[in-house]
Each structure stands twice: as structure tokens, then as C-alpha cells.
PDB file of N, CA and C in Angstrom:
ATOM      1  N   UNK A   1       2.014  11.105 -14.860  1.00  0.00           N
ATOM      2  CA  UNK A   1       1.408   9.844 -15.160  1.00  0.00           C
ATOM      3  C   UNK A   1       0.277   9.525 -14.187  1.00  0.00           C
ATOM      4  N   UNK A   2       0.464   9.941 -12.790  1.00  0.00           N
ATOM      5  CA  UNK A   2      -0.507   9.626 -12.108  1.00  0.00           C
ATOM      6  C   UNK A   2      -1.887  10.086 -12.396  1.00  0.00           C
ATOM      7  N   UNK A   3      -1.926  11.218 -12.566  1.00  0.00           N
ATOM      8  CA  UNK A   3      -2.877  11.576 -13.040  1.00  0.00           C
ATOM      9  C   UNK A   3      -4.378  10.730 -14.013  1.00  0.00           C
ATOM     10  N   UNK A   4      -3.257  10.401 -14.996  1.00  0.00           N
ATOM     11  CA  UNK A   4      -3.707   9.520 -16.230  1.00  0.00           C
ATOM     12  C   UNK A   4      -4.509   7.952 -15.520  1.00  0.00           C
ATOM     13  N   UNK A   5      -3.792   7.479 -14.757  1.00  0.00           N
ATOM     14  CA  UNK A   5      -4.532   6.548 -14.164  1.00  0.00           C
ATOM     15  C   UNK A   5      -5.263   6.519 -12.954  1.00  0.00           C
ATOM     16  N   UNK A   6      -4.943   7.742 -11.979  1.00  0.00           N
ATOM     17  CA  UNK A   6      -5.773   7.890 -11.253  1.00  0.00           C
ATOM     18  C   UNK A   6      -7.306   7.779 -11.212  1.00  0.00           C
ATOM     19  N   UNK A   7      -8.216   7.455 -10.021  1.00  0.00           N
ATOM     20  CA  UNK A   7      -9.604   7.759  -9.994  1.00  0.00           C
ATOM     21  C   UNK A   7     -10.109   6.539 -10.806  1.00  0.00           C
ATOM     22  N   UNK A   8     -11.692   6.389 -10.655  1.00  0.00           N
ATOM     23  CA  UNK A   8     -12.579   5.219 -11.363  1.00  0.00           C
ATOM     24  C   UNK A   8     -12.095   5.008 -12.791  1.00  0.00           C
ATOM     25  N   UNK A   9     -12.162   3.797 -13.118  1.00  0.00           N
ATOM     26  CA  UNK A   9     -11.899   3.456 -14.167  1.00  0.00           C
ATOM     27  C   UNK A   9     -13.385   2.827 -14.875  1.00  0.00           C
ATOM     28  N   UNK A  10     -14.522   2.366 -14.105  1.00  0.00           N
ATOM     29  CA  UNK A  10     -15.348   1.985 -14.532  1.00  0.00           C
ATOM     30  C   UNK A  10     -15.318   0.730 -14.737  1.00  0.00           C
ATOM     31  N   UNK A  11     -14.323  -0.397 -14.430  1.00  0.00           N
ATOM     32  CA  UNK A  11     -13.528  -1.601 -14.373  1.00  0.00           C
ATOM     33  C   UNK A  11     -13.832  -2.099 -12.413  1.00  0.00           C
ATOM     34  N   UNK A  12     -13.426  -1.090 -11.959  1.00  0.00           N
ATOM     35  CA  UNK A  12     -12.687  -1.573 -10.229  1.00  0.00           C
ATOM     36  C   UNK A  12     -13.648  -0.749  -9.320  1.00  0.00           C
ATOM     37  N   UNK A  13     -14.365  -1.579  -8.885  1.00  0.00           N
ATOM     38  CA  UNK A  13     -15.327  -0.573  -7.913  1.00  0.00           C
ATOM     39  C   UNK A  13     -14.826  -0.077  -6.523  1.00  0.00           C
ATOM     40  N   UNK A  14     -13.852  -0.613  -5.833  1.00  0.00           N
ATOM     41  CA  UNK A  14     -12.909  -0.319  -4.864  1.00  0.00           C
ATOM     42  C   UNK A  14     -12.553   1.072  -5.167  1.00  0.00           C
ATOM     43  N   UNK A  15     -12.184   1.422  -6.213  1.00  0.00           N
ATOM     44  CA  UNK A  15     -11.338   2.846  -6.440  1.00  0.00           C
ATOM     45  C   UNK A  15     -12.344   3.822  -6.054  1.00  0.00           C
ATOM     46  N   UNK A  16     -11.725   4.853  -5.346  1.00  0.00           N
ATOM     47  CA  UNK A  16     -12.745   5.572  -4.624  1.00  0.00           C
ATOM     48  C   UNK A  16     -12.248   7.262  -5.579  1.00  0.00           C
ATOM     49  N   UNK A  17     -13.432   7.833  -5.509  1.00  0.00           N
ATOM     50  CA  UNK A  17     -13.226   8.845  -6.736  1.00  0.00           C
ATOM     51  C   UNK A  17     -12.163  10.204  -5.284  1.00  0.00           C
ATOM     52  N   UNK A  18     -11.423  10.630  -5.629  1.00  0.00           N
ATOM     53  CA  UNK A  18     -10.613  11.382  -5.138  1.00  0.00           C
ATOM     54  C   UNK A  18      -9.144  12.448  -5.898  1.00  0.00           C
ATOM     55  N   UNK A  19      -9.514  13.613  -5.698  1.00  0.00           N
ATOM     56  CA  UNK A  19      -8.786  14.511  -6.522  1.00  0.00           C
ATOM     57  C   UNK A  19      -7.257  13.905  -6.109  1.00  0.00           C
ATOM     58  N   UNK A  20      -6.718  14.426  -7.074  1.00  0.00           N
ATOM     59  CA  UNK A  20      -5.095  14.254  -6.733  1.00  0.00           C
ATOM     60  C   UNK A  20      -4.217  14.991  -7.384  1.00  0.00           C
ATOM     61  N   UNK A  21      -4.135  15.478  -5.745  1.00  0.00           N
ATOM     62  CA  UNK A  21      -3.226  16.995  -5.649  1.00  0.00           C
ATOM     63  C   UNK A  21      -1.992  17.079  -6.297  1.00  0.00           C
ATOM     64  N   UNK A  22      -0.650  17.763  -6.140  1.00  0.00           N
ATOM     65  CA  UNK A  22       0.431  18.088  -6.528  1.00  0.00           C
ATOM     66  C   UNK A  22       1.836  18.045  -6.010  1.00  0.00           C
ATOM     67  N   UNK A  23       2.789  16.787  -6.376  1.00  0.00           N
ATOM     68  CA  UNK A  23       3.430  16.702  -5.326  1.00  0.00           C
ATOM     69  C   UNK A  23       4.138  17.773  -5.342  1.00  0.00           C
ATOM     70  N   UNK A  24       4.264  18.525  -6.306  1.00  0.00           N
ATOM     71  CA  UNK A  24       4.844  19.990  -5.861  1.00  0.00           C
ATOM     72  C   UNK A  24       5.092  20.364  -4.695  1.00  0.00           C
ATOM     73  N   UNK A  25       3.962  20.305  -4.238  1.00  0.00           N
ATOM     74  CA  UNK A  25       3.389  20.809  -3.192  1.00  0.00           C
ATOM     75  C   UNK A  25       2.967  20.200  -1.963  1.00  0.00           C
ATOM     76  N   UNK A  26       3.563  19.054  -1.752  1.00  0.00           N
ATOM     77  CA  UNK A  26       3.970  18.017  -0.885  1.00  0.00           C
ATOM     78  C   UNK A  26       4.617  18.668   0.301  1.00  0.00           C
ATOM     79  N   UNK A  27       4.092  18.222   1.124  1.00  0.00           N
ATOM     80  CA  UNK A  27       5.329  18.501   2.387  1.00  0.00           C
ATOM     81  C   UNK A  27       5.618  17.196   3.034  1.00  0.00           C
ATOM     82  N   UNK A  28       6.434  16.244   2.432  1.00  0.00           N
ATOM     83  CA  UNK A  28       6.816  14.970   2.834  1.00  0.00           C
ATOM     84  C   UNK A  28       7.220  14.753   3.815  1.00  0.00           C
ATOM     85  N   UNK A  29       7.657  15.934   4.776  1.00  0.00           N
ATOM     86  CA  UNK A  29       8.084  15.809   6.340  1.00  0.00           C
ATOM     87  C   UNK A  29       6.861  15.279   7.410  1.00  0.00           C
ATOM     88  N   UNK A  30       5.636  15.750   6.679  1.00  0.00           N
ATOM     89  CA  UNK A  30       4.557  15.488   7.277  1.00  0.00           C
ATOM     90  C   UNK A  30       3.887  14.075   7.179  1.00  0.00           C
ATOM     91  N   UNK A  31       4.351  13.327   5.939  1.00  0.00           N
ATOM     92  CA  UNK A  31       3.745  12.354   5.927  1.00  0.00           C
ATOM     93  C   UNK A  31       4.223  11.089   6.829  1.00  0.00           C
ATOM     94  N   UNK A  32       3.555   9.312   6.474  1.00  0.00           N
ATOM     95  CA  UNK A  32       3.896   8.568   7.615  1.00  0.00           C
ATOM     96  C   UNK A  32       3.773   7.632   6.820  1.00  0.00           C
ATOM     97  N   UNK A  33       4.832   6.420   6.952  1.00  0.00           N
ATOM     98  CA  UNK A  33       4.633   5.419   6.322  1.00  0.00           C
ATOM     99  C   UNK A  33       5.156   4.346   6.527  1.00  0.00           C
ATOM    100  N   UNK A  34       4.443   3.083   6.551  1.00  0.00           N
ATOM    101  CA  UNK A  34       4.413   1.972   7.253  1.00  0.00           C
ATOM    102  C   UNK A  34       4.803   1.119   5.936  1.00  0.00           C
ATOM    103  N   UNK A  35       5.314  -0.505   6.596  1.00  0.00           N
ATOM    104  CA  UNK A  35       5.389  -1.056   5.428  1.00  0.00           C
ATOM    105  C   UNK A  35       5.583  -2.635   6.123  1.00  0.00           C
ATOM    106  N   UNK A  36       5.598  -2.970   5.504  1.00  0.00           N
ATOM    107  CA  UNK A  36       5.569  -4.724   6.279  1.00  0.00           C
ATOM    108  C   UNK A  36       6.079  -5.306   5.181  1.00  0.00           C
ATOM    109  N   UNK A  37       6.764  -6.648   5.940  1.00  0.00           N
ATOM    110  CA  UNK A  37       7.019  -7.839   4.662  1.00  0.00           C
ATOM    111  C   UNK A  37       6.215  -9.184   5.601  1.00  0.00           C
ATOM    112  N   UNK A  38       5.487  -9.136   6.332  1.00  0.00           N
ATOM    113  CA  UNK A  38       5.114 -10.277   6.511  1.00  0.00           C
ATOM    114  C   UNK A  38       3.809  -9.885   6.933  1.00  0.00           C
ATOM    115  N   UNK A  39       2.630 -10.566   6.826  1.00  0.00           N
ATOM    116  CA  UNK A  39       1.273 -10.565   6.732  1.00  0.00           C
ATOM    117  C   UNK A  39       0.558 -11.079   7.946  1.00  0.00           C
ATOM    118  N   UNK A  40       1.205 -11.964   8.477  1.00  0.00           N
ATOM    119  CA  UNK A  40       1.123 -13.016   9.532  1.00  0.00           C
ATOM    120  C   UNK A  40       0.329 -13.666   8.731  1.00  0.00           C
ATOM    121  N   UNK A  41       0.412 -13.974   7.416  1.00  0.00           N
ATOM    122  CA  UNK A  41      -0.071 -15.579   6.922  1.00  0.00           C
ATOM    123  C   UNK A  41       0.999 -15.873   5.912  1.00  0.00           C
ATOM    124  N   UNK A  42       1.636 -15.053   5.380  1.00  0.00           N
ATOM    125  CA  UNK A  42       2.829 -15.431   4.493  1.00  0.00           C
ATOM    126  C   UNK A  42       3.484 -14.268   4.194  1.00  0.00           C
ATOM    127  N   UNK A  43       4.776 -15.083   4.650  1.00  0.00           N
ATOM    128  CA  UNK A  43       6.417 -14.153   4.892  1.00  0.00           C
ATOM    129  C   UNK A  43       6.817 -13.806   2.984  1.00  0.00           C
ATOM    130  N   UNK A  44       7.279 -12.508   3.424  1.00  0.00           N
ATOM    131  CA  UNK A  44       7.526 -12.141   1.924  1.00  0.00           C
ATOM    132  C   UNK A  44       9.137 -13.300   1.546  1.00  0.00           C
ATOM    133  N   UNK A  45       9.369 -13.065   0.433  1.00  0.00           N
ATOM    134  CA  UNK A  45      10.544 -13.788   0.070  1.00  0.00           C
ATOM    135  C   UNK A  45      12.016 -12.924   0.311  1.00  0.00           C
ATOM    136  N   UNK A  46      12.640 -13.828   0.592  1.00  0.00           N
ATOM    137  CA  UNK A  46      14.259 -12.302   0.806  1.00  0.00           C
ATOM    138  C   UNK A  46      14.560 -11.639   0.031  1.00  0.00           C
ATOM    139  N   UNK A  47      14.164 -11.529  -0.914  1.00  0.00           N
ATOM    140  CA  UNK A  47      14.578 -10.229  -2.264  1.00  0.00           C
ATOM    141  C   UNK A  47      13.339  -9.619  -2.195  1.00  0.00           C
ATOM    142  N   UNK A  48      12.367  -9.940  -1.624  1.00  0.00           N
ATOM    143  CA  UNK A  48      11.329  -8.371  -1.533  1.00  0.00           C
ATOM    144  C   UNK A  48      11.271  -8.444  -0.527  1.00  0.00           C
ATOM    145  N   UNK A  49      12.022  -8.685   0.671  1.00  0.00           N
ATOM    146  CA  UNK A  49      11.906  -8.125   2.022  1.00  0.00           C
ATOM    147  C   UNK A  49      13.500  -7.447   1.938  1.00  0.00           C
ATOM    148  N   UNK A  50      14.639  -7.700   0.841  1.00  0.00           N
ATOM    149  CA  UNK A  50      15.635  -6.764   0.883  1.00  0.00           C
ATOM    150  C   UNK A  50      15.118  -5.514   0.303  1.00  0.00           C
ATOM    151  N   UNK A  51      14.548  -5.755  -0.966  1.00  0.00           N
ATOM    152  CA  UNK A  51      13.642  -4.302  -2.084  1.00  0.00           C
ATOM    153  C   UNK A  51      12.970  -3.459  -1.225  1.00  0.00           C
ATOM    154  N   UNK A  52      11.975  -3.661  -0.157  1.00  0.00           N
ATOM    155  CA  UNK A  52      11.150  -3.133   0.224  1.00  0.00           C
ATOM    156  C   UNK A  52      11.912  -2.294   1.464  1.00  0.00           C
ATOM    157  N   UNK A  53      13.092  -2.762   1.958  1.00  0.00           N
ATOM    158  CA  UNK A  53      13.578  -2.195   3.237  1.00  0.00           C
ATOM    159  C   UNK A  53      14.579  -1.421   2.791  1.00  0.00           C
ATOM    160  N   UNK A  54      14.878  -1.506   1.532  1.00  0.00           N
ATOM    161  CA  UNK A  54      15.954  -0.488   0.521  1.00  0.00           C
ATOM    162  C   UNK A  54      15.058   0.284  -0.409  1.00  0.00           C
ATOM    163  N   UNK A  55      13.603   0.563  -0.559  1.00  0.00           N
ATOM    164  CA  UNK A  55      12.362   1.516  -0.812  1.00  0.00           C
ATOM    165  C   UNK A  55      12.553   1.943   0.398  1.00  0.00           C
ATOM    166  N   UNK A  56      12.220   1.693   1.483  1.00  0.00           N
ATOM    167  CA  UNK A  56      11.608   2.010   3.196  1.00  0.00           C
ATOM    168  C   UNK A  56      12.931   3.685   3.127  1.00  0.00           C
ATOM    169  N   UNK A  57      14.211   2.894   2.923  1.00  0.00           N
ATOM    170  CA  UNK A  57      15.264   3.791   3.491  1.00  0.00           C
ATOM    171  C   UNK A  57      15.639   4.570   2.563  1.00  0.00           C
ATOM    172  N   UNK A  58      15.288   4.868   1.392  1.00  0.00           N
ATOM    173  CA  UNK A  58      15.212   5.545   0.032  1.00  0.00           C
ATOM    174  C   UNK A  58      14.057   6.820   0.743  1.00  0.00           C
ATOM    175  N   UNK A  59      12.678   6.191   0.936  1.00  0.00           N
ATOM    176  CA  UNK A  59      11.476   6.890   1.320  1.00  0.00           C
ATOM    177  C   UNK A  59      11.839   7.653   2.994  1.00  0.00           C
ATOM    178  N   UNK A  60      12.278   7.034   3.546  1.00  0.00           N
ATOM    179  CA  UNK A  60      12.691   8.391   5.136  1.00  0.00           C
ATOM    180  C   UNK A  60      13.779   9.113   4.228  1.00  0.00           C
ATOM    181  N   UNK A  61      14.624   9.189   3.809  1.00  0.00           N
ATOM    182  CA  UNK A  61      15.670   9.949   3.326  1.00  0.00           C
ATOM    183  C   UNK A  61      15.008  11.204   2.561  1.00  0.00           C
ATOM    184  N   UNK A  62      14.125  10.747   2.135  1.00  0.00           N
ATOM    185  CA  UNK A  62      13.064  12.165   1.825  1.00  0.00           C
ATOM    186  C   UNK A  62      12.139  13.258   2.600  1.00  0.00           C
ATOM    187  N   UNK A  63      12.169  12.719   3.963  1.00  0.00           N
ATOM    188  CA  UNK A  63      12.155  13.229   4.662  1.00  0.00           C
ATOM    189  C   UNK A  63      10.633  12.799   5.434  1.00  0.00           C
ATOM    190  N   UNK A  64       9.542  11.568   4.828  1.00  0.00           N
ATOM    191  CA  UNK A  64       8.724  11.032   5.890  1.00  0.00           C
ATOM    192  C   UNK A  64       8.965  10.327   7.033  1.00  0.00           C
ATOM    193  N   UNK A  65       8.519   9.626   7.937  1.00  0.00           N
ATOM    194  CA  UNK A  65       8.736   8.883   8.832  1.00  0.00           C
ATOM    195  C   UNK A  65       8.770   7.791   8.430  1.00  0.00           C
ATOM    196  N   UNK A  66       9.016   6.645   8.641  1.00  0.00           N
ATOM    197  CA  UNK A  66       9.085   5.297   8.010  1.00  0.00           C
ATOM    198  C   UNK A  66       9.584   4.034   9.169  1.00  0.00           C
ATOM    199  N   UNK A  67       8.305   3.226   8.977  1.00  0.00           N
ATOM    200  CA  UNK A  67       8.435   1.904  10.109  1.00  0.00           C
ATOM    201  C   UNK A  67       8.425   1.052   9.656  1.00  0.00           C
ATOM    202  N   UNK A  68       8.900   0.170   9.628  1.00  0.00           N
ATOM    203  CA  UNK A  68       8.063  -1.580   9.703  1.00  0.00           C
ATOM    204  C   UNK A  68       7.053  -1.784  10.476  1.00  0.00           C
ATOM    205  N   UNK A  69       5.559  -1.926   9.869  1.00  0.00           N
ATOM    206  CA  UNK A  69       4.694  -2.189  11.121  1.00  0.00           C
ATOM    207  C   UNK A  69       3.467  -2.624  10.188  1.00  0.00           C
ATOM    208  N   UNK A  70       2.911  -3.772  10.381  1.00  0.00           N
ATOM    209  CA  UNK A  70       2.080  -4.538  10.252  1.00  0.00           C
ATOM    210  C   UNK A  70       0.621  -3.802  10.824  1.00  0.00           C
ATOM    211  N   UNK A  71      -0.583  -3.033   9.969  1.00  0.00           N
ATOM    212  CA  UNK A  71      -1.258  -2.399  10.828  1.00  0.00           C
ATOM    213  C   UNK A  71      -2.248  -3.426  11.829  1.00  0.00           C
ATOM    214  N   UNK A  72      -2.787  -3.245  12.476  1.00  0.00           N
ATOM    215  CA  UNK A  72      -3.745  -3.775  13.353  1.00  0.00           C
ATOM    216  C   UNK A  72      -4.978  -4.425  12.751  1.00  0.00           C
ATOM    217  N   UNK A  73      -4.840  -5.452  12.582  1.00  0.00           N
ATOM    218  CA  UNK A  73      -6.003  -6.263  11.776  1.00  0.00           C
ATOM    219  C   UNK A  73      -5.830  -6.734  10.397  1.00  0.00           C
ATOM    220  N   UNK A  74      -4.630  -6.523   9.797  1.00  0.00           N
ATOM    221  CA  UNK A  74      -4.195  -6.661   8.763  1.00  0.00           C
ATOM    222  C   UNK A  74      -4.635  -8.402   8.066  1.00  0.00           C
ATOM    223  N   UNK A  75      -4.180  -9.540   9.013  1.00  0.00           N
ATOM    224  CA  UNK A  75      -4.570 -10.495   8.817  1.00  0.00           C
ATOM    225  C   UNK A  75      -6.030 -10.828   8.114  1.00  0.00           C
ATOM    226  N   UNK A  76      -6.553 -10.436   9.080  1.00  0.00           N
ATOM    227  CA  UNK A  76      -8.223 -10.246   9.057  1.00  0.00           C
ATOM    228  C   UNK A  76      -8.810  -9.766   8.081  1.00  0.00           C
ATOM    229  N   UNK A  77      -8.267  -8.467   7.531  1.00  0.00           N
ATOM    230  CA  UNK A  77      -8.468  -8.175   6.295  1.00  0.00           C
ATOM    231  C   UNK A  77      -8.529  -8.934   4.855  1.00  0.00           C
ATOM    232  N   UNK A  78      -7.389  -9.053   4.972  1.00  0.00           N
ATOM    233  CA  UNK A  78      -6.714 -10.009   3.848  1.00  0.00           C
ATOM    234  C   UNK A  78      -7.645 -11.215   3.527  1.00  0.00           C
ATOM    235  N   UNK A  79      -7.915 -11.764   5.376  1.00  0.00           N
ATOM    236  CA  UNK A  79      -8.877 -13.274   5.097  1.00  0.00           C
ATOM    237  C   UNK A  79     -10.147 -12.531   4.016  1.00  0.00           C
ATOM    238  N   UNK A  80     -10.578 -11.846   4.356  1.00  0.00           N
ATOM    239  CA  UNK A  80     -11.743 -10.862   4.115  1.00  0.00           C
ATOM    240  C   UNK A  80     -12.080 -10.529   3.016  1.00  0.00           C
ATOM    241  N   UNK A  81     -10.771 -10.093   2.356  1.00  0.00           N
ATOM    242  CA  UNK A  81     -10.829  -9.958   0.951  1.00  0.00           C
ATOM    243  C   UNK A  81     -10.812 -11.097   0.231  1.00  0.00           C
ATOM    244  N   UNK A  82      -9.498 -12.131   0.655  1.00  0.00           N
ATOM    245  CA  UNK A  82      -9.866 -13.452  -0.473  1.00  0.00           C
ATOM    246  C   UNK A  82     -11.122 -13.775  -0.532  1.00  0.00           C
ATOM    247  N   UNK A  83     -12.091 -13.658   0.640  1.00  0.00           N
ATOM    248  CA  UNK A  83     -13.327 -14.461   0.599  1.00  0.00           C
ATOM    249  C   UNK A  83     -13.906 -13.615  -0.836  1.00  0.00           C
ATOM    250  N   UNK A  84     -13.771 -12.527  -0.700  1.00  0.00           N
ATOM    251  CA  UNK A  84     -14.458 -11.866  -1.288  1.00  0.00           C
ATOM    252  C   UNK A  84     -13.899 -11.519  -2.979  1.00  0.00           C
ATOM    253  N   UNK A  85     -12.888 -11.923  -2.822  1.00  0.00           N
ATOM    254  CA  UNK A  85     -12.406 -13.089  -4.181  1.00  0.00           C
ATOM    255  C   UNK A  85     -12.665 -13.938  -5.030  1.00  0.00           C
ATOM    256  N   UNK A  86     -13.288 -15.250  -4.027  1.00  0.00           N
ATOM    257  CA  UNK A  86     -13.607 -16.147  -4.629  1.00  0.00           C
ATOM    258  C   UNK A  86     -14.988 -15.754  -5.735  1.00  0.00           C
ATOM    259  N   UNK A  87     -14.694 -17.086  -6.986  1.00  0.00           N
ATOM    260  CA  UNK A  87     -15.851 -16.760  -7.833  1.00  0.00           C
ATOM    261  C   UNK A  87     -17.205 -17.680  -6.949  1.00  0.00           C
ATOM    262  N   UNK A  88     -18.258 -16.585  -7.571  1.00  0.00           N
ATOM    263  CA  UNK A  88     -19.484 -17.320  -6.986  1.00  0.00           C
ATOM    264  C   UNK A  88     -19.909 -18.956  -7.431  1.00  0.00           C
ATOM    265  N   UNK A  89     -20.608 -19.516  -6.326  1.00  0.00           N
ATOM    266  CA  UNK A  89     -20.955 -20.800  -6.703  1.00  0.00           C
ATOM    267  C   UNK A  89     -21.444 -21.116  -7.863  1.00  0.00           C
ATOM    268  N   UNK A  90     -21.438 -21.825  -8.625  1.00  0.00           N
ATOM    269  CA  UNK A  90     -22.144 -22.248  -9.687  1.00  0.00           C
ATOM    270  C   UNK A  90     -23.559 -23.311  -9.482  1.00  0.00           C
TER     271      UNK A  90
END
């Protein structure tokens, strides 16, 4: 399925054109993955901060690394994007 929706859609200019490989052929020991439930502007709700930490421990059991960790600037971002959200003035 990924496949099928992967890459530009001609809709979302964010999507950045990039092949996508095979998880076949994955070596999931290698990968790293972070995950947060809180933004530092709004706390997720307790059933997706239980979902996400029962994904988290589903996802190391496969054999990546797996943290809780909020990356560095994350806030900032976010402000960044809503701005860039909003519809233009009229």
C-alpha cells in the first residue's frame, strides 16, 4: 500500500519526492525512534498517550530503539507551521 500513496501527489507541496525502498529488507535493529505525547503547548489526551506508549512498546519489540523524547525545537516548529496555516488576509 505504501507504495500507492507514497511520493508527490501534486495536491501537498511538503511531500518531498523520495524512492521507497523494501521493508524486506529492513534492518530494524538499526533504526531509532522517538515519540512524544506532549508538545509543550498541548498535552495529548490519556488514551493517546496510553495508544502511543503501547505502539512505542509494540515498535522496540521489533527490534528499533525507542524513547519518549520531544525533539529540540519542536515547539517552535509547530508555532511555525500554524503561522503558516493560516489563510491569507483578505
Amino acid at each position: 500500500m505504501l507504495p500507492v500513496i507514497a511520493g508527490p501527489d501534486g495536491h501537498d507541496h511538503t511531500v518531498v519526492p523520495m524512492p521507497v525502498g523494501s521493508s524486506a529488507t529492513a534492518d530494524l535493529t538499526r533504526l531509532r525512534v522517538a515519540y512524544y505525547t506532549d508538545n509543550g503547548i498541548l498535552p495529548a489526551t490519556s488514551e493517546t498517550v496510553t495508544a502511543s506508549g503501547g505502539s512505542a512498546d509494540w515498535r522496540a519489540n521489533c527490534g528499533p530503539a525507542v524513547r519518549d523524547d520531544l525533539a529540540l525545537g519542536a515547539g517552535q516548529a509547530i508555532e511555525t507551521a500554524m503561522e503558516g496555516w493560516q489563510p491569507p488576509p483578505l
